[in-house]
Protein backbone atom coordinates (compact mmCIF):
# COMPACT_ATOMS: atom_id res chain seq x y z
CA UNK A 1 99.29 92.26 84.90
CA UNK A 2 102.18 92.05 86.82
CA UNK A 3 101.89 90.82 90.66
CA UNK A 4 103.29 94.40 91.53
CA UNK A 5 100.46 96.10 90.39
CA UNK A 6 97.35 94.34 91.64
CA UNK A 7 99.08 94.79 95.05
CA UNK A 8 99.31 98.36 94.33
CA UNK A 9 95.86 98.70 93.24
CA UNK A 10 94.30 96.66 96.43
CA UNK A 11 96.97 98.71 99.13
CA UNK A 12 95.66 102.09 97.05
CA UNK A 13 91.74 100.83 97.60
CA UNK A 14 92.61 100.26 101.25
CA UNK A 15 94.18 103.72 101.18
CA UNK A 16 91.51 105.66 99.88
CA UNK A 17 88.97 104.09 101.57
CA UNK A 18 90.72 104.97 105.08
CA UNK A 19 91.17 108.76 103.83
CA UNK A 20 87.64 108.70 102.87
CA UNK A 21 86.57 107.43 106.25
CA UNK A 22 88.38 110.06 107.84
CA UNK A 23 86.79 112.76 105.95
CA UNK A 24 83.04 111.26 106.53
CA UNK A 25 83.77 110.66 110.43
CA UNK A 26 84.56 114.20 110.54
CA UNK A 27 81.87 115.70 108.57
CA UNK A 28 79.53 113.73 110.72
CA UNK A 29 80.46 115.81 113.78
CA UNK A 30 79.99 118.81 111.95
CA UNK A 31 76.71 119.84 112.87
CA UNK A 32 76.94 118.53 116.38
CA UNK A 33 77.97 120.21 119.75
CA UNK A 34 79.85 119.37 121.68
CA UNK A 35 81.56 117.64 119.24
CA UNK A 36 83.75 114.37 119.85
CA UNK A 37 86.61 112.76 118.22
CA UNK A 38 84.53 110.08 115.95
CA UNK A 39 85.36 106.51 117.05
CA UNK A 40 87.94 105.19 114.25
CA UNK A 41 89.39 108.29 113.45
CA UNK A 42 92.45 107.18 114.56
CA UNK A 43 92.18 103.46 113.07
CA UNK A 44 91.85 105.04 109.71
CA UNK A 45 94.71 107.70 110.45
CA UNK A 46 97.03 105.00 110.95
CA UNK A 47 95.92 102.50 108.11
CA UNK A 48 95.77 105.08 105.75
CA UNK A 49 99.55 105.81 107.51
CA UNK A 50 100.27 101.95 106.75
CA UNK A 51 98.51 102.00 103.58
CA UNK A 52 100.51 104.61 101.76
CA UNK A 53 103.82 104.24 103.14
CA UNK A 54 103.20 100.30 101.86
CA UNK A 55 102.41 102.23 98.01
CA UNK A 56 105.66 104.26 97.76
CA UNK A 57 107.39 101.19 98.63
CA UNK A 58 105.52 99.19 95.97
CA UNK A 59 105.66 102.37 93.34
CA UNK A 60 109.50 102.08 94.26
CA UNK A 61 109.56 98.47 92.90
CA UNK A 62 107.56 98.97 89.60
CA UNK A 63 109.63 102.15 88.58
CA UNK A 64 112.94 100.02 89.36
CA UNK A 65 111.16 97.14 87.14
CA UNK A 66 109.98 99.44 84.57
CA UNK A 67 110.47 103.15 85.03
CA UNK A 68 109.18 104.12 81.41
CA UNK A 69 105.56 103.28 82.48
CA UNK A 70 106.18 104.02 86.34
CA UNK A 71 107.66 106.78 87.04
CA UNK A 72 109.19 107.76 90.94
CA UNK A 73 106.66 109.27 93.30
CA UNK A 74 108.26 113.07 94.66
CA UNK A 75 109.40 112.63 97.69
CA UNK A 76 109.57 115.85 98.87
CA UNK A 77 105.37 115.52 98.33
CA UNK A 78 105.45 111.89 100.02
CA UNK A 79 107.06 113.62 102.70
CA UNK A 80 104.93 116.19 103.34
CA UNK A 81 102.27 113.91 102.97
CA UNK A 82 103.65 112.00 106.05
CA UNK A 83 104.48 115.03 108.18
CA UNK A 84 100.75 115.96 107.78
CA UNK A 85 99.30 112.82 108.52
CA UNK A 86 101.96 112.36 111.69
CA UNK A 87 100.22 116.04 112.77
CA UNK A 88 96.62 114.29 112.21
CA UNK A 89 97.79 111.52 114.33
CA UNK A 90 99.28 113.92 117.15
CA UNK A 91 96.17 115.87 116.70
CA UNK A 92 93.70 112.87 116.88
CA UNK A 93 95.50 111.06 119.83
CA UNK A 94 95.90 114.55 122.36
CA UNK A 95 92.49 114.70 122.14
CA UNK A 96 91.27 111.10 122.15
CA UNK A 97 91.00 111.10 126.22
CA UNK A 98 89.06 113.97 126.04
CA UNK A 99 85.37 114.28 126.27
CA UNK A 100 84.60 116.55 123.38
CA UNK A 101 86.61 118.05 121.09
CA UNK A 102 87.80 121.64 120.71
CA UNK A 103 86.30 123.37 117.57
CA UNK A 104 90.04 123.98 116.81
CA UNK A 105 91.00 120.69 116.93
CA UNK A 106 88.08 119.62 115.12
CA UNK A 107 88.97 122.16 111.64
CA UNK A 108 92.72 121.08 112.20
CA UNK A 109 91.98 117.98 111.39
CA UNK A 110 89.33 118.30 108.97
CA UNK A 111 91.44 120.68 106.84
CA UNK A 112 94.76 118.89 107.44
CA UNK A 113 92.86 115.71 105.76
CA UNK A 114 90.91 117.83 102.87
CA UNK A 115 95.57 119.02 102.09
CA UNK A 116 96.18 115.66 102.20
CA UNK A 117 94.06 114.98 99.56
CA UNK A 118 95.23 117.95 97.71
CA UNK A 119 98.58 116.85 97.79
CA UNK A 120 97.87 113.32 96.88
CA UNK A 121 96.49 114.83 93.79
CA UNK A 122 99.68 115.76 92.54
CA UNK A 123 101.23 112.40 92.98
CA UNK A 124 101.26 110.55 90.04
């Protein structure tokens, strides 16, 4: 296994494990009101930010190494994917001084996360 590759699949854990935080800090606000912005949230935003721009550089180096077995992300995806996590970040830190959380903000960034997702599905 090439060096490449366990770094990928260690910088992918990281990544989905931040997403996945994201996703549970939100849903644990759900039932709650007022609601806050879950301590983290941001942490997670931003290492999941880290995280995945640090995979499409490492995808970038196994498809110039090999490109029959890995092929090139889309970037037009990848850079949707990083306009929509920049917007969970704006989101996330307008409302981080504030006591509680609009229900709009909250479902902006709930469903902004749950496309995310989406759209990392059709990476590949």
């Amino acid at each position: 296994m090439h060096l490449l590759e366990i770094l990928q699949a260690l910088v992918l854990a990281i990544h989905v494990i931040c997403v996945a935080a994201i996703v549970v800090l939100l849903l644990m606000q759900a039932g709650k009101n007022p609601k806050k912005l879950p301590t983290g949230l941001i942490h997670a935003a931003l290492t999941a930010l880290v995280a995945g721009l640090a995979l499409v550089g490492i995808r970038s180096g196994l498809h110039h190494d090999d490109a029959t077995k890995w092929s090139a992300y889309n970037n037009g995806t990848v850079a949707l994917k990083l306009v929509v996590v920049i917007v969970i970040l704006i989101v996330a830190f307008r409302e981080s001084k504030k006591v509680s959380i609009t229900n709009r903000a909250y479902w902006t960034l709930l469903l902004l996360t749950v496309a995310n997702i989406g759209l990392a599905s059709s990476l590949k």
